[in-house]
Protein backbone atom coordinates (compact mmCIF):
# COMPACT_ATOMS: atom_id res chain seq x y z
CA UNK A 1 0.00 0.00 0.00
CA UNK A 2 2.82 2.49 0.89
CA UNK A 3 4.28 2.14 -2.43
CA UNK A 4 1.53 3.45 -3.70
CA UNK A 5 1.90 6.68 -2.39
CA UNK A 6 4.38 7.83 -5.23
CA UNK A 7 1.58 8.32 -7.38
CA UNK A 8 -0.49 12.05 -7.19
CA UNK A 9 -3.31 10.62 -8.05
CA UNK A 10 -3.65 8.46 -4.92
CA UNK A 11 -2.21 11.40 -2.21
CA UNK A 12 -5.35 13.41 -3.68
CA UNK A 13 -7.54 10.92 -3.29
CA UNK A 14 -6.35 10.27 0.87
CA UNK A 15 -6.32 13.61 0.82
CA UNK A 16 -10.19 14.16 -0.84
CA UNK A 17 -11.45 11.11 1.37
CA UNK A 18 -9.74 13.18 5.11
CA UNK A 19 -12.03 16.32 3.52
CA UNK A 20 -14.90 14.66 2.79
CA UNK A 21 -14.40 12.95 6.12
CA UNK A 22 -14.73 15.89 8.38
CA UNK A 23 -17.72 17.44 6.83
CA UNK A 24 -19.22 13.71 6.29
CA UNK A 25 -18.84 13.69 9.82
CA UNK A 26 -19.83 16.45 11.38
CA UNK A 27 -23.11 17.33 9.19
CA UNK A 28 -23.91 13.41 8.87
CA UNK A 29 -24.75 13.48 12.65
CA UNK A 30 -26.97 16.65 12.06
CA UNK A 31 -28.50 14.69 9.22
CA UNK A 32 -29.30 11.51 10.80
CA UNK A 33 -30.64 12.80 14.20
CA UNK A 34 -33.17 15.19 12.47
CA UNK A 35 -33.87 12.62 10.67
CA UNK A 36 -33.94 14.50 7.13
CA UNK A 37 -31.93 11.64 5.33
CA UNK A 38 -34.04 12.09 2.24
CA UNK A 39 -33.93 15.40 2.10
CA UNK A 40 -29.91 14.97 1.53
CA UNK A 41 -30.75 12.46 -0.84
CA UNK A 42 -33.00 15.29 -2.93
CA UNK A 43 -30.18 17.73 -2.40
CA UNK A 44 -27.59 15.44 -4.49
CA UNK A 45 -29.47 14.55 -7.36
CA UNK A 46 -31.03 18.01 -7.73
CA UNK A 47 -27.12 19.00 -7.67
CA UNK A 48 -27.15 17.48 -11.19
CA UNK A 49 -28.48 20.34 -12.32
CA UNK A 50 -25.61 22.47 -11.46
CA UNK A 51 -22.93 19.83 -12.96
CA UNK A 52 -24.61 20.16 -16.34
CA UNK A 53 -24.68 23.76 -15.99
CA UNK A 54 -20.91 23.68 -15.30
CA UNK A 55 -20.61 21.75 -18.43
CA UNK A 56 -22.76 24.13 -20.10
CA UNK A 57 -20.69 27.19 -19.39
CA UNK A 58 -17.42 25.05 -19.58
CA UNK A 59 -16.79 25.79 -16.12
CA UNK A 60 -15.67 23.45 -13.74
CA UNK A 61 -18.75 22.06 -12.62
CA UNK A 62 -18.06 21.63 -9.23
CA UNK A 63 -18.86 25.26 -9.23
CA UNK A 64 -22.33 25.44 -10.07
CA UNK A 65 -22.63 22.36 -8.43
CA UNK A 66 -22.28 24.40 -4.81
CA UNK A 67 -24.95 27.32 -5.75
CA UNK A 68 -27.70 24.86 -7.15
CA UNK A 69 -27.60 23.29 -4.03
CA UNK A 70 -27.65 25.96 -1.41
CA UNK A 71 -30.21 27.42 -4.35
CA UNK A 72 -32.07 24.12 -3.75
CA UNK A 73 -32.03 23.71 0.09
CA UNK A 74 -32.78 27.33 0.86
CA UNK A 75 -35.68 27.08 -1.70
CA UNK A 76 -37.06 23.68 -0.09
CA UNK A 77 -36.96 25.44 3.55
CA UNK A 78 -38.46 28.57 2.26
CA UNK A 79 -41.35 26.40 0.31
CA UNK A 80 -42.37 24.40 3.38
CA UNK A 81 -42.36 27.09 5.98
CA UNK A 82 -43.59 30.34 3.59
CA UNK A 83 -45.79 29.02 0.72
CA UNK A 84 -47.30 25.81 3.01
CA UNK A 85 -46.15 22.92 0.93
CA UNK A 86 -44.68 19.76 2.22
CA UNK A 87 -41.18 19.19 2.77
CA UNK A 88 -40.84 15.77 1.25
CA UNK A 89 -43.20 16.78 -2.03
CA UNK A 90 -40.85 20.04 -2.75
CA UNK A 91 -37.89 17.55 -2.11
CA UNK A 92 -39.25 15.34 -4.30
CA UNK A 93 -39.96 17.89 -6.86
CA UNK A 94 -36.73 19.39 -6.81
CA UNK A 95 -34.59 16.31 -7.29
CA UNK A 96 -36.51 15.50 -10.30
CA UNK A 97 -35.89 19.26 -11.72
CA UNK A 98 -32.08 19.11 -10.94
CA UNK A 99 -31.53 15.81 -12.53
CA UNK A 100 -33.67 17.14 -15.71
CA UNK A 101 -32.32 20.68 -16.07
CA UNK A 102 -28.81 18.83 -15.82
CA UNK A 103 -29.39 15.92 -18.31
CA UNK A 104 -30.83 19.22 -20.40
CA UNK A 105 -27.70 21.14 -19.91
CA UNK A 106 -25.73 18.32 -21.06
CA UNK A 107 -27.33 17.84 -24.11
CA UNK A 108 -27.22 21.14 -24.73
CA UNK A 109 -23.61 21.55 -24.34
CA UNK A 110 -21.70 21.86 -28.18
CA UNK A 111 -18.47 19.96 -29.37
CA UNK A 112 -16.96 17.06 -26.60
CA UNK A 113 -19.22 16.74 -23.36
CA UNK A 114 -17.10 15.62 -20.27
CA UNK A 115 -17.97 12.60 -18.63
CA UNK A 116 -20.00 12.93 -15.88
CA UNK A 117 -20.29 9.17 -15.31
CA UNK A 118 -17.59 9.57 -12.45
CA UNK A 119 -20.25 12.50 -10.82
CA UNK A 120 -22.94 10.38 -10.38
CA UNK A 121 -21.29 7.01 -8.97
CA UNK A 122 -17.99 8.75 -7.63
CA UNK A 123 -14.61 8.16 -8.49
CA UNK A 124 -12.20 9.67 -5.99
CA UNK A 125 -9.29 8.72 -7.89
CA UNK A 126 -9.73 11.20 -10.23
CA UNK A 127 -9.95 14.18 -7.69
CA UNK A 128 -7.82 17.12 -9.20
CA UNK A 129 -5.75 19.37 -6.87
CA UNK A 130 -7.81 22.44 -7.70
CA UNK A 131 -10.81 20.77 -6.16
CA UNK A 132 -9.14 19.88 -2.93
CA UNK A 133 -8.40 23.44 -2.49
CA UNK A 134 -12.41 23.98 -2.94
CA UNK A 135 -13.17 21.20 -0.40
CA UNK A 136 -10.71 22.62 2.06
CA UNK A 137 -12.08 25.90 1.90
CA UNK A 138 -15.70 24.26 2.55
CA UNK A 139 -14.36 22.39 5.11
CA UNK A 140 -13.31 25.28 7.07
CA UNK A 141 -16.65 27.30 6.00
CA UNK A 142 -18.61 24.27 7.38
CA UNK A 143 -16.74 24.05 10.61
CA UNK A 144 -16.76 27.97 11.48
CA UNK A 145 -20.49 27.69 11.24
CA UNK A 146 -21.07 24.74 13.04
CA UNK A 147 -18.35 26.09 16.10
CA UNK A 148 -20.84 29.49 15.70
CA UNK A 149 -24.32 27.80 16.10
CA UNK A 150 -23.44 24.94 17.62
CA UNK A 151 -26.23 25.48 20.66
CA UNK A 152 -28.41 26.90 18.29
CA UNK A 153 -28.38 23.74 15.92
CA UNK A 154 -28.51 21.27 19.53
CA UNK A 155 -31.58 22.90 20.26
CA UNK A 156 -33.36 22.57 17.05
CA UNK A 157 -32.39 18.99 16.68
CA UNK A 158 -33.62 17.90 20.19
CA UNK A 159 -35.89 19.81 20.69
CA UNK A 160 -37.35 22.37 18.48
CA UNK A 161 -40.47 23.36 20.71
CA UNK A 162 -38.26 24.43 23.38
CA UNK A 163 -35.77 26.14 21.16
CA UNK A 164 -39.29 27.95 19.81
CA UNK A 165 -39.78 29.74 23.63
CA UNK A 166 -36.26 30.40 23.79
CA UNK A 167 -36.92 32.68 20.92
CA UNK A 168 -34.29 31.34 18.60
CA UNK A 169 -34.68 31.92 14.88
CA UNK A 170 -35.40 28.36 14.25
CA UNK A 171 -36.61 28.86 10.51
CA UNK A 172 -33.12 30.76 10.09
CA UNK A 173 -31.71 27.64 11.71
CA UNK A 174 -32.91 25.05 9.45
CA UNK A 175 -32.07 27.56 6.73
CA UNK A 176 -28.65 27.40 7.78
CA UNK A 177 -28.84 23.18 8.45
CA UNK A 178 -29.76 22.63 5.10
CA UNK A 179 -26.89 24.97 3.72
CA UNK A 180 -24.04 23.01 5.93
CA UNK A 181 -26.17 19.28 4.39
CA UNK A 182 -25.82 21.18 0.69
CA UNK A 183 -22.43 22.01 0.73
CA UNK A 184 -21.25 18.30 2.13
CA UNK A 185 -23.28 16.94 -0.43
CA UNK A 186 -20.97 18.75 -3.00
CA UNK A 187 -18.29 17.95 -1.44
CA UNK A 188 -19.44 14.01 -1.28
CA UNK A 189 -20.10 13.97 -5.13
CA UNK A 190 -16.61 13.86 -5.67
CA UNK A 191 -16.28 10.68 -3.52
CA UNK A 192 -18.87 8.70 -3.72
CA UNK A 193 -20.97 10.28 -6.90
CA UNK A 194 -24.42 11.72 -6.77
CA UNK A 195 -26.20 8.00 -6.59
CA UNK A 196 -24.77 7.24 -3.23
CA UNK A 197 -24.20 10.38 -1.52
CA UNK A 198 -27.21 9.23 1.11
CA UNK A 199 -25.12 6.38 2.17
CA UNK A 200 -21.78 7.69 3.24
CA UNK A 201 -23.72 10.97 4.65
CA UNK A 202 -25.52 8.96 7.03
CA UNK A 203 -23.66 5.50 7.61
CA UNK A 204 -20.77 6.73 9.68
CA UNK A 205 -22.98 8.80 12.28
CA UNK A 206 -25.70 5.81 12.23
CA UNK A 207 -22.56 3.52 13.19
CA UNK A 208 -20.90 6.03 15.66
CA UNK A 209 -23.88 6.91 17.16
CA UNK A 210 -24.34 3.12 18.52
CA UNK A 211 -21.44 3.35 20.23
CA UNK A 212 -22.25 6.65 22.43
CA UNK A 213 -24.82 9.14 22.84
CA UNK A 214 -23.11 12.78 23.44
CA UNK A 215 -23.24 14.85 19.65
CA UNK A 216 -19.92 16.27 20.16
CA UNK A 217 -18.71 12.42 20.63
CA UNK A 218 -20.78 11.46 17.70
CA UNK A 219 -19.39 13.69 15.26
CA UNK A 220 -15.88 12.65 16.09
CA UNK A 221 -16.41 8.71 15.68
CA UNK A 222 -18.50 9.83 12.57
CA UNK A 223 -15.56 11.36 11.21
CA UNK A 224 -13.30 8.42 12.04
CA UNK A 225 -15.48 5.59 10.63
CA UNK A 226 -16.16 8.13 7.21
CA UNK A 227 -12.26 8.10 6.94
CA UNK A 228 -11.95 4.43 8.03
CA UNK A 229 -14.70 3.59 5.36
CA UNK A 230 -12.96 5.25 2.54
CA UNK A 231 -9.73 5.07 3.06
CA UNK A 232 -10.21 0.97 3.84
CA UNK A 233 -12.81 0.85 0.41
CA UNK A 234 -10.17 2.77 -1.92
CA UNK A 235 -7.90 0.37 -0.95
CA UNK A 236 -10.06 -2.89 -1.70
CA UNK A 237 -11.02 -1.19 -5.06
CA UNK A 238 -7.16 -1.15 -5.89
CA UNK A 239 -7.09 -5.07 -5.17
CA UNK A 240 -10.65 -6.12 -6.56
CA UNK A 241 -10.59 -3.37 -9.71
CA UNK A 242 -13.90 -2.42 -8.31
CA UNK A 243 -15.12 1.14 -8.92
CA UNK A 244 -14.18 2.88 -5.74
CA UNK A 245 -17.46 4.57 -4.67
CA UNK A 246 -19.29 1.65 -4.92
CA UNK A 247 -16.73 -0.29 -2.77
CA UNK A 248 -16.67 2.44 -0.01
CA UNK A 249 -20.49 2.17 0.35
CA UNK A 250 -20.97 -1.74 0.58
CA UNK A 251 -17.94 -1.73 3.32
CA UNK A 252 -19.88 0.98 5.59
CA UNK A 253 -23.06 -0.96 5.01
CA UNK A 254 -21.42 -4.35 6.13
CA UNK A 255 -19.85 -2.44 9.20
CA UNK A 256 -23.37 -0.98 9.76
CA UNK A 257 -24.84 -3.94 10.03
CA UNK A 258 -22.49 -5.75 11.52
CA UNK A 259 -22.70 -2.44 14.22
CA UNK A 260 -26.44 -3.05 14.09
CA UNK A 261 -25.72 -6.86 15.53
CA UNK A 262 -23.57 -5.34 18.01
CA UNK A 263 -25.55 -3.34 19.49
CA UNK A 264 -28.70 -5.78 19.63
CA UNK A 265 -25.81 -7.70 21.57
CA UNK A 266 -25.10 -5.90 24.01
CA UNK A 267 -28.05 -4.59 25.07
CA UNK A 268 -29.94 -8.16 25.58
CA UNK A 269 -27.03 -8.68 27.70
CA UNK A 270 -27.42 -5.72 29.91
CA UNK A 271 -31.54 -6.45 29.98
């Protein structure tokens, strides 16, 4: 494995999968305990829309890919709480828009059309250096505003009622949970590709969250099994010349269930 590390290609790739990591990590918990899974789900596919955009324009699309989905997940939070309408129908709505306005912009696109194959399964192999710079900078964007509202976004996840008479903004809140869950989606594609964003945004904080209770403690074990999970999948990829975002997920869904077992374990024991 160490010899390996000669090779750019593969340093970018540890490098993309200890980004991807932290913000996996620290929003996945967010994700999974207010239980808006599918809502991250809607988020990644609508984020088509803004890859075949980038293709459009011949920018990178990585670009576009990070305002269509704060676009998105602002719009979804301002449709549910301003206009009345359901959170899961605008979700749904929205994810089939992205990934029609993006196959759309695709076909508009003249002369060679990249291929986006790698953004919609993942292929973190082929991470350039230019967009590890753009997932550091999200990283750090992510974690300033999760250090700043940290209270803010306890409350709202435990207990939104009570966060309601403390007069917090919670609409601003959500607003703000949803930006943190679009930019790790963006961040994600790059890993993992648009199709299985869902799993590695929520696997690691399902599995760490088994293990103990505290949020703080949560994020941190989510962020170690994310890195665990894709550092331990691109490395079986190399051996079974399996694509690697398909390899990361079905290694964090074994551990998850095998987590799941664990867990059932130990607490008929202590019954």
């Amino acid at each position: 494995m160490l010899e390996l590390l000669q090779y750019e290609f593969i340093r970018n790739a540890i490098l993309a999968a200890f980004l991807a990591s932290v913000a996996c990590g620290i929003v996945g918990v967010y994700v999974v305990v207010n239980r808006i899974v599918f809502l991250s789900d809607g988020i990644s596919h609508a984020a088509f829309g803004g890859l075949g955009l980038g293709c459009f324009l011949g920018l990178n699309p990585i670009y576009p890919a990070i305002a269509f989905s704060i676009a998105v997940a602002v719009g979804v939070g301002a449709s549910s709480k301003k206009l009345g309408a359901r959170e899961d129908t605008v979700i749904g709505v929205m994810w089939a828009l992205g990934m029609a306005v993006g196959i759309v912009f695709i076909k508009l696109t003249p002369g060679y059309v990249p291929d986006l194959f790698s953004y919609l399964f993942g292929n973190i192999l082929t991470v350039p250096r230019s967009d590890l710079l753009v997932m550091l900078v999200l990283d750090i964007i992510l974690v300033l505003i999760v250090a700043l509202f940290f209270k803010e976004l306890l409350a709202i996840s435990f207990d939104r009622e009570f966060a309601q008479t403390l007069r917090l903004p919670v609409n601003l809140i959500h607003s703000i949970l949803l930006t943190l869950v679009a930019i790790t989606v963006v961040m994600l594609i790059r890993v993992v590709g648009v199709i299985l964003v869902m799993a590695l945004l929520t696997i690691p904080a399902a599995v760490s969250e088994i293990f103990t209770k505290r949020l703080f403690h949560v994020m941190l074990g989510a962020v170690a099994f994310s890195l665990l999970f894709t550092l331990l999948g691109l490395w079986l990829s190399y051996l079974t010349n399996l694509p690697s975002g398909a390899t990361i997920v079905l290694l964090a869904s074994a551990v998850f269930f095998l987590t799941l077992l664990y867990g059932r374990k130990v607490r008929r024991l202590g019954s």
